[in-house]
N, C-alpha and C. Protein backbone atom coordinates (compact mmCIF):
# COMPACT_ATOMS: atom_id res chain seq x y z
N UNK A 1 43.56 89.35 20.71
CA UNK A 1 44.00 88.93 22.05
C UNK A 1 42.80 88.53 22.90
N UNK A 2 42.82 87.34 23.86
CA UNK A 2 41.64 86.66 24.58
C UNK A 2 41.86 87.95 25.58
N UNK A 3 40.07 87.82 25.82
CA UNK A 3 39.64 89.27 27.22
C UNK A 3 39.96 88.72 27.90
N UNK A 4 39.43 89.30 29.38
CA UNK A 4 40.04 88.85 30.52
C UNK A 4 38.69 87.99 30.79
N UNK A 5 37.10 87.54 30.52
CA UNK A 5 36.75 86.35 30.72
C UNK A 5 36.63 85.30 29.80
N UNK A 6 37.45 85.35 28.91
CA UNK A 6 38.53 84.42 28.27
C UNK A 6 39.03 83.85 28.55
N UNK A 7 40.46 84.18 29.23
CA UNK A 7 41.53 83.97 30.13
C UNK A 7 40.88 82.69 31.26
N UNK A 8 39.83 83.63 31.62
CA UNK A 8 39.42 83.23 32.76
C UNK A 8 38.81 81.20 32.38
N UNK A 9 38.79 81.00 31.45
CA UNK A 9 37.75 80.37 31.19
C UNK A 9 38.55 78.89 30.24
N UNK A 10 40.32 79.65 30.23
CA UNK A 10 41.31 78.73 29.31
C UNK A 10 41.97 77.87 30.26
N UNK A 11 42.27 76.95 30.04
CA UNK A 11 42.93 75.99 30.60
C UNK A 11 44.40 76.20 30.98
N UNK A 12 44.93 76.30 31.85
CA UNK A 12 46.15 76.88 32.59
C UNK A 12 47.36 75.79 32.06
N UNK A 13 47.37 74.66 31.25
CA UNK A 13 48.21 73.52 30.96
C UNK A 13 48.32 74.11 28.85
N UNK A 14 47.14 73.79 28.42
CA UNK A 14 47.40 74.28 26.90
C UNK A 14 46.29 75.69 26.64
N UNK A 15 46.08 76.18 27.06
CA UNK A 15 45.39 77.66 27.04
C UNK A 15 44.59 77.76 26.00
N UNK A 16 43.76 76.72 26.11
CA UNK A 16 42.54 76.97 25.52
C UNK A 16 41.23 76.55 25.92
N UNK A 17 40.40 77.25 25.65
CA UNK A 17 39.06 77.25 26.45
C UNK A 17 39.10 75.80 26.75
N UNK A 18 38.88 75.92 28.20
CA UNK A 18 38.20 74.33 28.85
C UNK A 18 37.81 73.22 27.93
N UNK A 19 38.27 71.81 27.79
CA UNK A 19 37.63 70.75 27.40
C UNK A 19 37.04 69.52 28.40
N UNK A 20 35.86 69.70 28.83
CA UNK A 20 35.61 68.24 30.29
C UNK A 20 36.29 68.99 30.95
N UNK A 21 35.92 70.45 31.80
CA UNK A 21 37.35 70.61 33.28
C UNK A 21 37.04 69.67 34.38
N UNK A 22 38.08 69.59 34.95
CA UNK A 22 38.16 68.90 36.03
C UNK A 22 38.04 69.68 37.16
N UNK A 23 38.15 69.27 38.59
CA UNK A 23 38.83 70.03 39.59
C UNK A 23 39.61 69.69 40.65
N UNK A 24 40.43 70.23 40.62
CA UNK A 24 41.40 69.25 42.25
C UNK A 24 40.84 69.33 43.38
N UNK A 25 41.38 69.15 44.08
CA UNK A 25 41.33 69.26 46.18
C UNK A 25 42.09 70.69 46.20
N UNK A 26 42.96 71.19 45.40
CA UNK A 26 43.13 72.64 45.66
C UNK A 26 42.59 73.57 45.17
N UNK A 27 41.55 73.24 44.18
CA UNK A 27 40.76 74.32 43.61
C UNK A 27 40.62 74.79 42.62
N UNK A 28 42.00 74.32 42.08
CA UNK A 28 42.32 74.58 40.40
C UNK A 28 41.96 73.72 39.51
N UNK A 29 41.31 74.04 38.66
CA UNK A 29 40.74 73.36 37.25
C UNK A 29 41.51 73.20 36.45
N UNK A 30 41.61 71.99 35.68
CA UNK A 30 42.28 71.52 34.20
C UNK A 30 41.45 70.88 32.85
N UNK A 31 41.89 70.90 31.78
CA UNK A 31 40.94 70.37 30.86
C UNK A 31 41.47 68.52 31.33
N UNK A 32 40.18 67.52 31.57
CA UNK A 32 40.40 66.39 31.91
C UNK A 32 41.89 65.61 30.93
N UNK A 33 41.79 65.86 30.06
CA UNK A 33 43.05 65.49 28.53
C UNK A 33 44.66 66.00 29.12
N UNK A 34 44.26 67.31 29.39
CA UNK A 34 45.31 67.92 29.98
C UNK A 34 46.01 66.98 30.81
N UNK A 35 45.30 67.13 31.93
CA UNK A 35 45.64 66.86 33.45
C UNK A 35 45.96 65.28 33.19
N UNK A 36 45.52 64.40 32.39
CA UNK A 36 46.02 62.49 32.43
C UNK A 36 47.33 62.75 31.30
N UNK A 37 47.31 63.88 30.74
CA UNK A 37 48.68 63.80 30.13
C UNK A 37 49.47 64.50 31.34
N UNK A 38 49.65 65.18 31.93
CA UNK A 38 50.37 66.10 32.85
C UNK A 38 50.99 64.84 33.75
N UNK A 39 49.81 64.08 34.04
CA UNK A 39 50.68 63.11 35.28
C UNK A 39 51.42 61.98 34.86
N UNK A 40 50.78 61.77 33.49
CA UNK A 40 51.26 60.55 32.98
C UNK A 40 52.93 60.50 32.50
N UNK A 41 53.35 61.94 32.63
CA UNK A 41 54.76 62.60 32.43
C UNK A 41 55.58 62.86 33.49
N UNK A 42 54.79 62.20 34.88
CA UNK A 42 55.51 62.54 36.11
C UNK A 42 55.02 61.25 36.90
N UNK A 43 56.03 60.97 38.04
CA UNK A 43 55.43 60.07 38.83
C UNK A 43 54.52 60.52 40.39
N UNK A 44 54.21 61.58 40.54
CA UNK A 44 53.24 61.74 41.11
C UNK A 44 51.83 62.53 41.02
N UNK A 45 50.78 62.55 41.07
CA UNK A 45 49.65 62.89 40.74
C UNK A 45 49.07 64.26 41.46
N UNK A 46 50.01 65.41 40.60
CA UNK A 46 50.48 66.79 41.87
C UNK A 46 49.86 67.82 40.57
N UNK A 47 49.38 68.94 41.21
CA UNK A 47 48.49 70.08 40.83
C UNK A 47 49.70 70.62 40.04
N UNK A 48 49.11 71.12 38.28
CA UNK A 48 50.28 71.67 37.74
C UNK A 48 50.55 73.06 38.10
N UNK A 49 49.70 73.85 38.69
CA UNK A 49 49.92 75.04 39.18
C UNK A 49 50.71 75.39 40.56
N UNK A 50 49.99 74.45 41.80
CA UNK A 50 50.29 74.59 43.26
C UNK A 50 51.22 73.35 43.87
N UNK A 51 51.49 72.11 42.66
CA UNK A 51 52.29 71.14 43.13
C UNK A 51 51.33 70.37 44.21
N UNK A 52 50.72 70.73 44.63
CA UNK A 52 50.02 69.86 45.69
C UNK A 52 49.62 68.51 45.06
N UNK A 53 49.74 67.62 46.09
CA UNK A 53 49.46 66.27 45.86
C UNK A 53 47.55 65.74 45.68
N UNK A 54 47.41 65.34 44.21
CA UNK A 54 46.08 65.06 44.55
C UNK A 54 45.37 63.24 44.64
N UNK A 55 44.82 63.25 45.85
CA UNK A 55 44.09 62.09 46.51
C UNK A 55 43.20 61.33 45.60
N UNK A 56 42.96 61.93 44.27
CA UNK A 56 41.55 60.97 44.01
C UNK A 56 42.70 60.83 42.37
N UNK A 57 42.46 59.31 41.60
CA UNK A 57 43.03 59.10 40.24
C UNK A 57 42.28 60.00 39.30
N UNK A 58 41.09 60.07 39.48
CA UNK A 58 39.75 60.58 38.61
C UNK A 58 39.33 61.67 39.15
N UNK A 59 40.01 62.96 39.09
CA UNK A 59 38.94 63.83 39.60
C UNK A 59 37.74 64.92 39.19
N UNK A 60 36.89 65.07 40.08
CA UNK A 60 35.41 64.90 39.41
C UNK A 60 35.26 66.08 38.82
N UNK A 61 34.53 66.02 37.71
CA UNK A 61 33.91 66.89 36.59
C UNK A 61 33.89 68.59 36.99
N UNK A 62 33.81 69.83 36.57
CA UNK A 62 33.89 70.92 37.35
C UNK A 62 32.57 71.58 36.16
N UNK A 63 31.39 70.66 36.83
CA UNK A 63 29.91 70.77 35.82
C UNK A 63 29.65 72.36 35.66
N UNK A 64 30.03 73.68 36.76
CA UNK A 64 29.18 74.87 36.65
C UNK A 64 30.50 75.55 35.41
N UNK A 65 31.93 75.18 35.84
CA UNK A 65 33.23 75.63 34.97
C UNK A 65 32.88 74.86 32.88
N UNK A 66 32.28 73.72 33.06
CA UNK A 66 31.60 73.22 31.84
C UNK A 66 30.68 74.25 31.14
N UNK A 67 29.64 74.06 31.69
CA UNK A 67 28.25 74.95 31.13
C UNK A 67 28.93 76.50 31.18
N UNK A 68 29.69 76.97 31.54
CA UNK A 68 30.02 78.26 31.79
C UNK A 68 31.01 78.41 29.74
N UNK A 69 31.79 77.27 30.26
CA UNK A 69 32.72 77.60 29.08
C UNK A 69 31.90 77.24 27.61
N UNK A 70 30.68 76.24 27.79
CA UNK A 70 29.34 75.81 26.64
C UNK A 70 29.25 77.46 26.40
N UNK A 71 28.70 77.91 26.80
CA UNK A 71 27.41 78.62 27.20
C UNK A 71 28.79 80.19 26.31
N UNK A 72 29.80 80.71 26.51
CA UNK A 72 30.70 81.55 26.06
C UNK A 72 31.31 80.98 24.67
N UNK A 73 31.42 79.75 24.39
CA UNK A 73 31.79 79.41 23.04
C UNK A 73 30.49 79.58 22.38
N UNK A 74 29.65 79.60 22.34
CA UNK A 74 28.09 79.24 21.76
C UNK A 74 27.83 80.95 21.64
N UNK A 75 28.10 81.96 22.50
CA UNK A 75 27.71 83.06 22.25
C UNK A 75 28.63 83.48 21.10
N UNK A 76 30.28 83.16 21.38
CA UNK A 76 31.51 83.81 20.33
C UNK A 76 31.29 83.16 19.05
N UNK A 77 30.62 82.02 19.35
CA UNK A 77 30.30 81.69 17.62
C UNK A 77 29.14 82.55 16.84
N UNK A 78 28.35 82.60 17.25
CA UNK A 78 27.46 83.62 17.45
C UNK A 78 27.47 85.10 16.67
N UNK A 79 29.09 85.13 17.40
CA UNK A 79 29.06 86.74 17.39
C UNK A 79 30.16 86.32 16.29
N UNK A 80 31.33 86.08 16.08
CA UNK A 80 32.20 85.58 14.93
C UNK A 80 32.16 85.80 13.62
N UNK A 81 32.25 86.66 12.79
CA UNK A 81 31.91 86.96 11.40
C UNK A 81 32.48 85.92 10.80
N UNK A 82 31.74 85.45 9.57
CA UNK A 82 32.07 84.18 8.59
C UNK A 82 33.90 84.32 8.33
N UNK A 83 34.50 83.18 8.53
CA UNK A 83 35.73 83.64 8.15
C UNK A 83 36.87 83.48 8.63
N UNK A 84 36.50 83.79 9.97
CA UNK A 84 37.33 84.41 11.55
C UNK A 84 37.14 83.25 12.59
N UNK A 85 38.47 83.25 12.96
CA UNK A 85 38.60 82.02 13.52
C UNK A 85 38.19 82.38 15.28
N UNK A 86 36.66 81.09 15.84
CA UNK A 86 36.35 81.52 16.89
C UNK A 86 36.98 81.74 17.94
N UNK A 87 38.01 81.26 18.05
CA UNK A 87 39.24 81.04 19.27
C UNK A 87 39.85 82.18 19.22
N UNK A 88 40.36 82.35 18.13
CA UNK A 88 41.46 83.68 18.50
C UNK A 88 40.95 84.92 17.75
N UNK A 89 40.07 85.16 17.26
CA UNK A 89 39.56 86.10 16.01
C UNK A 89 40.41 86.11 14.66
N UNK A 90 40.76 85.27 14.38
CA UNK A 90 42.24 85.66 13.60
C UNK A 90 41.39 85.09 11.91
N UNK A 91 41.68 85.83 10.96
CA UNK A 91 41.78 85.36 9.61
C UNK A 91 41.96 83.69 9.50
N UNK A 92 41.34 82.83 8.66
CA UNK A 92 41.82 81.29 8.71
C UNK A 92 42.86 81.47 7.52
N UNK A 93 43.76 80.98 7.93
CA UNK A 93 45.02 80.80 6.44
C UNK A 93 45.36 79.70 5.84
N UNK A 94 45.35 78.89 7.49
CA UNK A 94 45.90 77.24 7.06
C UNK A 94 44.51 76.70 6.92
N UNK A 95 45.18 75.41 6.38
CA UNK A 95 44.17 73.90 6.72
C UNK A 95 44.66 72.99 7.14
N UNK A 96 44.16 72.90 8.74
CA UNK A 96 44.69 71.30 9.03
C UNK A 96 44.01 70.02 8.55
N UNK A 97 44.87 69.14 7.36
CA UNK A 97 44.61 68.29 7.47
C UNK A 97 44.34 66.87 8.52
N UNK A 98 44.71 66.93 9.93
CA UNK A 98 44.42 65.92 10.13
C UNK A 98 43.18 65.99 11.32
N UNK A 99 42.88 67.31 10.81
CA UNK A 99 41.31 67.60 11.11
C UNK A 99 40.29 67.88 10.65
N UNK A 100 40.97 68.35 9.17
CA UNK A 100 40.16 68.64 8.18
C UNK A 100 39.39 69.26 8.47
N UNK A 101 40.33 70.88 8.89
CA UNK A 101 38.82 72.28 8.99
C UNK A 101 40.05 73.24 9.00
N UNK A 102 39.40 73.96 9.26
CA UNK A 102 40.66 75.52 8.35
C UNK A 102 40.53 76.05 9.84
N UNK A 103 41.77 76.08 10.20
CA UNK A 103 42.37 77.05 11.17
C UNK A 103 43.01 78.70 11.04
N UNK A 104 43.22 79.18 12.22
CA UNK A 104 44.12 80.72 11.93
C UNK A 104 45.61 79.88 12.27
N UNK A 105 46.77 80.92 12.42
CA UNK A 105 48.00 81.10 12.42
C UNK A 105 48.03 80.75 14.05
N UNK A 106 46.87 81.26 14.63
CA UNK A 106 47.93 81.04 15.94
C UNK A 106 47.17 79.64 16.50
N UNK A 107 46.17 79.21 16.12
CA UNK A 107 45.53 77.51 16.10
C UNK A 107 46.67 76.79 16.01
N UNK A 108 47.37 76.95 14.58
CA UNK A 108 48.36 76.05 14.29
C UNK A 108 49.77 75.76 15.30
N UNK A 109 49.66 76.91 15.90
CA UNK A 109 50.82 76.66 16.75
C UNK A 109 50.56 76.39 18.25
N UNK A 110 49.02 75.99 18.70
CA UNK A 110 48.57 75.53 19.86
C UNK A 110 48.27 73.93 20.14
N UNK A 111 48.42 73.49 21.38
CA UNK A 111 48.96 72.48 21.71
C UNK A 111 47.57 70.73 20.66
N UNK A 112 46.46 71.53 20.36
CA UNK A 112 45.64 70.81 19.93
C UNK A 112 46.13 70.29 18.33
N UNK A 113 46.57 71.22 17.86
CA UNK A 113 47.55 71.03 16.47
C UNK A 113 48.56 70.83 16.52
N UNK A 114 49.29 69.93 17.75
CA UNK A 114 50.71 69.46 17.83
C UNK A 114 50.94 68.42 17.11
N UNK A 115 52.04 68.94 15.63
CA UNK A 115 52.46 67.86 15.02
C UNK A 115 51.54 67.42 13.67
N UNK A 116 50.49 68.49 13.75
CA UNK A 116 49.59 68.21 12.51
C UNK A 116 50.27 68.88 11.40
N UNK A 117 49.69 68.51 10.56
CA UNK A 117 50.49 68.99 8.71
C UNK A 117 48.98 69.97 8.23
N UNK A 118 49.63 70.87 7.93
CA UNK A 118 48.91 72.34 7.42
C UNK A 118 49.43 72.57 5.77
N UNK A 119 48.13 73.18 5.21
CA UNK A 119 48.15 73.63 3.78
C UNK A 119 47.61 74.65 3.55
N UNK A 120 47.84 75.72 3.18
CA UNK A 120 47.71 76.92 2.51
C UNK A 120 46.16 77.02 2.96
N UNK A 121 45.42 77.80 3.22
CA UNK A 121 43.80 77.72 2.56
C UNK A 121 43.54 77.59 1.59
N UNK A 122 44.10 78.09 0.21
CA UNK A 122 43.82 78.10 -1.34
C UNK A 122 43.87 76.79 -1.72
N UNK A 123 45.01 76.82 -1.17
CA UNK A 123 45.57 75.32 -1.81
C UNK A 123 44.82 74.31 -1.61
N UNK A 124 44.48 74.12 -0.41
CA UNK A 124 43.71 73.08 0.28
C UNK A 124 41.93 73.25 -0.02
N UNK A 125 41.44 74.32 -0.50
CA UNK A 125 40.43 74.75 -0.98
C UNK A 125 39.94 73.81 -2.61
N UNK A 126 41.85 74.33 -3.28
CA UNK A 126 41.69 73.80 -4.60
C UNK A 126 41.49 72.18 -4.81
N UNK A 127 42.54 71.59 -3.62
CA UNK A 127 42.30 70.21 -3.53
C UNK A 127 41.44 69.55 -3.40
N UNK A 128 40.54 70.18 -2.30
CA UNK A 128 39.14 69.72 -2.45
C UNK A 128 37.96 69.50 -3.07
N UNK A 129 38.31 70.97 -4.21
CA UNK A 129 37.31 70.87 -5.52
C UNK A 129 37.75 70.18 -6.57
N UNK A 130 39.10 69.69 -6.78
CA UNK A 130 39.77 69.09 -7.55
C UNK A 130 39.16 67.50 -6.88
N UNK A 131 39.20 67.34 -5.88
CA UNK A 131 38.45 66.06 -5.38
C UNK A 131 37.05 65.56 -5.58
N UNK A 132 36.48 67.14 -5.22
CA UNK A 132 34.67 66.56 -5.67
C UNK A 132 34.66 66.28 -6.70
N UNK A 133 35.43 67.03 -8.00
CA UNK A 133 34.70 67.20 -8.84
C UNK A 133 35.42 65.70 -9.66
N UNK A 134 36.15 65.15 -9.49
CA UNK A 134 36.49 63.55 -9.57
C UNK A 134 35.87 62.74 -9.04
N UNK A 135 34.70 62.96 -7.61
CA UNK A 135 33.48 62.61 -7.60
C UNK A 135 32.69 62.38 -8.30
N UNK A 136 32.38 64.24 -8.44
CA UNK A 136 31.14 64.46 -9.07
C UNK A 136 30.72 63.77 -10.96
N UNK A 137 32.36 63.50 -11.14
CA UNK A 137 32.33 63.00 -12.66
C UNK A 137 31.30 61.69 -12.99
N UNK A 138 32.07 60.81 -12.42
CA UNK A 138 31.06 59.44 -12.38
C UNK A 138 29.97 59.39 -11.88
N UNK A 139 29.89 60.29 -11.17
CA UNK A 139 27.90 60.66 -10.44
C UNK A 139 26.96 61.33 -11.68
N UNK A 140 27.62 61.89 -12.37
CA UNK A 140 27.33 63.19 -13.23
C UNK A 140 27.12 61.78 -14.86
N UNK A 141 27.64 60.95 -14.52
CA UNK A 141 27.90 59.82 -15.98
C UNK A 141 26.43 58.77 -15.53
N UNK A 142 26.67 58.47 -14.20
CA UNK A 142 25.53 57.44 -13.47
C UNK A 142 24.56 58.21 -13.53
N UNK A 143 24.20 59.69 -13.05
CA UNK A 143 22.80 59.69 -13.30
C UNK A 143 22.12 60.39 -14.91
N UNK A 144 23.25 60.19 -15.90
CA UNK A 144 23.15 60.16 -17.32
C UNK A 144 22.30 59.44 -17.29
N UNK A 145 23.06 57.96 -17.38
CA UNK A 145 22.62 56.66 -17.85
C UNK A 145 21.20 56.86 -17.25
N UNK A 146 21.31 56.76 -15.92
CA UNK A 146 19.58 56.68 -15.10
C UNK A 146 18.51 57.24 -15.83
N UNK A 147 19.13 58.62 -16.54
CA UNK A 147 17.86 59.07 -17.44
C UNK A 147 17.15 58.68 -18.12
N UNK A 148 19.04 58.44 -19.27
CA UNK A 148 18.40 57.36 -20.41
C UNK A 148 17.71 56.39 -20.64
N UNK A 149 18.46 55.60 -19.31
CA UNK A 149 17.68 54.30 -18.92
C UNK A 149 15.80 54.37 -18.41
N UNK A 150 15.60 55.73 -17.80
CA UNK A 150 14.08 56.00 -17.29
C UNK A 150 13.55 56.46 -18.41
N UNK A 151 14.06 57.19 -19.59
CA UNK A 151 13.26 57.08 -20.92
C UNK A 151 12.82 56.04 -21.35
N UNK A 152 14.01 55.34 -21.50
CA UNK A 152 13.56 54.22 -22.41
C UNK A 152 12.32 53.45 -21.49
N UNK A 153 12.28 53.08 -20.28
CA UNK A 153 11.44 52.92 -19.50
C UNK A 153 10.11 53.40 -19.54
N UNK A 154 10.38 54.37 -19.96
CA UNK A 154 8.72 55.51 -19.88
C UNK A 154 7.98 55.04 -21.45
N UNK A 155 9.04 55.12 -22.42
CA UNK A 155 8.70 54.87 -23.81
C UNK A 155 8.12 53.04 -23.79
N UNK A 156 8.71 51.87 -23.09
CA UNK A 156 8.13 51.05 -23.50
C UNK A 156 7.19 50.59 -22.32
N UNK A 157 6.43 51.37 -21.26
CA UNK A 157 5.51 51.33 -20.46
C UNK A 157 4.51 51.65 -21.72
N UNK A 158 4.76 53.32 -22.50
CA UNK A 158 3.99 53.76 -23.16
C UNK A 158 3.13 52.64 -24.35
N UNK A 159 4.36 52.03 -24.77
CA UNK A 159 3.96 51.07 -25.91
C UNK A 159 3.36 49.98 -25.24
N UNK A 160 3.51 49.38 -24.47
CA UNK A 160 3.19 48.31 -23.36
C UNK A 160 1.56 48.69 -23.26
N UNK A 161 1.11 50.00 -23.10
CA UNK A 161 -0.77 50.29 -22.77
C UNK A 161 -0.92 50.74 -24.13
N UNK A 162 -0.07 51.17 -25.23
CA UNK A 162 -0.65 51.06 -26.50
C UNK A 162 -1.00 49.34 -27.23
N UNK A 163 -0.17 48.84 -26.95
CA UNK A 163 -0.24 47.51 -27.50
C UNK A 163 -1.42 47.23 -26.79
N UNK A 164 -1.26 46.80 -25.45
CA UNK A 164 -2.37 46.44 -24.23
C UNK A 164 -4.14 46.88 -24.86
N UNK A 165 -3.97 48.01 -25.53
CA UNK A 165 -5.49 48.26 -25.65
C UNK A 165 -5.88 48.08 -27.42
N UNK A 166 -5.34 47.64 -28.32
CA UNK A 166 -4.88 47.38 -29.78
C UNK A 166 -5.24 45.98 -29.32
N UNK A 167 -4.32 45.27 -28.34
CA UNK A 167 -5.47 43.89 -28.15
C UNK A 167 -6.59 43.39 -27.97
N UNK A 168 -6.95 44.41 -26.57
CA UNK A 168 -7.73 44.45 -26.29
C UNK A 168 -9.52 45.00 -27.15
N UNK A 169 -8.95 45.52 -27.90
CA UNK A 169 -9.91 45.93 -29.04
C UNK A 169 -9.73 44.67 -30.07
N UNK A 170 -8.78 43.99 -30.63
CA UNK A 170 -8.90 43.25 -31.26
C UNK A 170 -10.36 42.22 -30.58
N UNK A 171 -9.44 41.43 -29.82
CA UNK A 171 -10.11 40.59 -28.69
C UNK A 171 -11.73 40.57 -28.72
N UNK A 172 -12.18 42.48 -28.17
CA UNK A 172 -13.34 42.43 -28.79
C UNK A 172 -14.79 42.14 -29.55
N UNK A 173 -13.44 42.74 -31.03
CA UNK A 173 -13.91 42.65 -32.12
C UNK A 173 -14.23 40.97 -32.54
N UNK A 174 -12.90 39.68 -32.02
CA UNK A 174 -13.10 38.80 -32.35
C UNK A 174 -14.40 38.15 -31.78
N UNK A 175 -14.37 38.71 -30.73
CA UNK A 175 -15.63 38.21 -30.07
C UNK A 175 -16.84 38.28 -30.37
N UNK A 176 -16.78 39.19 -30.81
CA UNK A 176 -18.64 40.10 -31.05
C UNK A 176 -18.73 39.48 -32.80
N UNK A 177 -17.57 39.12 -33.41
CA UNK A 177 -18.15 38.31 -34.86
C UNK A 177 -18.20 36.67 -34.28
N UNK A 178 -17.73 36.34 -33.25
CA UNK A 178 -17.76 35.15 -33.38
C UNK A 178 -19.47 34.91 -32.24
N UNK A 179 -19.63 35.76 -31.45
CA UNK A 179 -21.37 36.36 -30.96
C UNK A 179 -22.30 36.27 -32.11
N UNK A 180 -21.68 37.34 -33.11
CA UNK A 180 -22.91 37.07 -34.43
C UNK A 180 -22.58 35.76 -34.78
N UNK A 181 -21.58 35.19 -35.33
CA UNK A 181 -21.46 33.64 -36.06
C UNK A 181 -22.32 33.06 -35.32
N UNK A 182 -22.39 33.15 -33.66
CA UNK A 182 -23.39 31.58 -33.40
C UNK A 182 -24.28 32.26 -33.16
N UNK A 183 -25.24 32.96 -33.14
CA UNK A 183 -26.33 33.94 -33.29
C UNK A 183 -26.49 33.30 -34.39
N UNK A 184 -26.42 33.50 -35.76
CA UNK A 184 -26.67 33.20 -37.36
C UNK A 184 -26.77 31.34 -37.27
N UNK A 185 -25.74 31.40 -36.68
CA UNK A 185 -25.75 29.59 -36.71
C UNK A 185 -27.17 29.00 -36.02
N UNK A 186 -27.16 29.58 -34.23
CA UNK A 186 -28.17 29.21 -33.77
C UNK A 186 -29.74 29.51 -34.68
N UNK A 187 -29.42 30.40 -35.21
CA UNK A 187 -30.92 30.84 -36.14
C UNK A 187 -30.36 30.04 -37.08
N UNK A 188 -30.20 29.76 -37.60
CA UNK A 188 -30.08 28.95 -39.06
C UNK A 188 -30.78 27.18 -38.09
N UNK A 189 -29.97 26.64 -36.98
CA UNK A 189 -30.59 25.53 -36.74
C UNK A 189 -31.92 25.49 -36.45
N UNK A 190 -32.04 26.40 -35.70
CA UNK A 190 -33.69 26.31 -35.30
C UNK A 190 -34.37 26.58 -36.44
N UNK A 191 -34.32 27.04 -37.45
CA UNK A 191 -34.86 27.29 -38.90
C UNK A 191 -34.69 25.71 -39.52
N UNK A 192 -34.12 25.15 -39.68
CA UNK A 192 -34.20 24.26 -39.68
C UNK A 192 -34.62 22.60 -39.32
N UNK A 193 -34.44 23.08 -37.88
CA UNK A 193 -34.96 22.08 -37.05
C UNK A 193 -36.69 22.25 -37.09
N UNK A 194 -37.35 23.63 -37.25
CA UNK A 194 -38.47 23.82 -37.53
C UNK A 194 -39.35 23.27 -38.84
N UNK A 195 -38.60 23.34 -39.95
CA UNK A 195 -38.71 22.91 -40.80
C UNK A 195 -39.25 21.21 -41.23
C-alpha cells in the first residue's frame, strides 16, 4: 500500500506518481497527460477536483512538485529489491507487451496499462529466449564462417611472406651469378684485349 508521502505525490485523475505536473489557479496539481485528457472529455476547462474554471489553455509546469516526485522515484528505485515492482512493491507476474517490461498485478489494472495485452512472466520470459536464440542462430553461423574465412586469411598472408622471401632469395642468388658471369667476362676481355 502507497505511504502517506506517496499519496501525496500521485496524481488525483490516474493515481500515479506525477508525470510533467501541472498547476491550476486553484492550486491543485495534475499529471500534464491527465489534465488535456480530462478536458478534452468535457466542454469546459474546469479543475477535476474543485470544478473551478481554469483561465490559461496551458497551464504552467509545477517545477518544485517535478523534482520532488524525480528525486522520491530515484530513491524507491534505489531502495526496491530486484524483482519488485517500484510503484506498488508488488511481485512482477505479467508482461506488458505493448511496453515491453514486466509489470505487477496492480500496474496492469492502472490507467497507464489501459487496454494493453499482458502475458504470464514465464511465458513471456520463454518467448523471448525462444526469440534470441533464433537470433542468436544465424549470428552464431556468420561468425563461424568469419573464422573460417580469417584462417584461411591468416594461412595465405602466411604463404604470401613465405613465397615473398623464396623469391626474394632466388632473385639474389640470380644476381650474384650473373655479378660473377660479368666479373669473369669483364676479366676474360681485358685479358684479352691486353694480349
Amino acid at each position: 500500500m502507497a505511504s502517506r508521502s506517496e499519496e501525496d505525490l500521485c496524481c488525483p485523475v490516474c493515481q500515479e506518481i506525477f508525470t510533467d505536473p501541472v498547476i491550476l489557479s486553484c492550486s491543485h496539481s495534475f499529471c500534464k497527460d491527465c489534465l488535456k485528457r480530462w478536458w478534452k472529455e468535457r466542454p469546459t476547462h474546469e479543475c477535476p477536483i474543485c470544478k473551478r474554471r481554469s483561465s490559461k489553455p496551458e497551464p504552467p509546469l509545477n517545477r518544485a512538485l517535478k523534482n520532488l516526485c524525480e528525486s522520491f522515484l530515484q530513491e524507491r528505485d534505489q531502495r526496491a529489491p530486484e524483482g519488485l515492482c517500484s510503484l506498488h512493491s508488488e511481485k512482477f507476474k505479467l508482461f506488458c507487451l505493448d511496453h515491453q517490461q514486466p509489470v505487477c498485478v496492480v500496474c496492469c489494472a492502472s490507467e497507464k496499462h489501459t487496454n494493453h495485452r499482458f502475458r504470464p512472466i514465464d511465458e513471456a520470459a520463454q518467448q523471448h529466449k525462444k526469440e534470441l536464440q533464433e537470433t542468436l542462430e544465424p549470428l552464431k553461423e556468420k561468425l563461424k564462417i568469419c573464422e573460417e574465412v580469417q584462417v584461411k586469411f591468416d594461412q595465405t598472408a602466411k604463404h604470401i611472406k613465405v613465397q615473398a622471401r623464396h623469391t626474394e632469395r632466388q632473385i639474389k642468388e640470380q644476381f650474384k651469378k650473373l655479378h660473377q658471369f660479368l666479373a669473369e667476362e669483364e676479366e676474360a676481355r681485358l685479358a684479352a684485349l691486353r694480349e
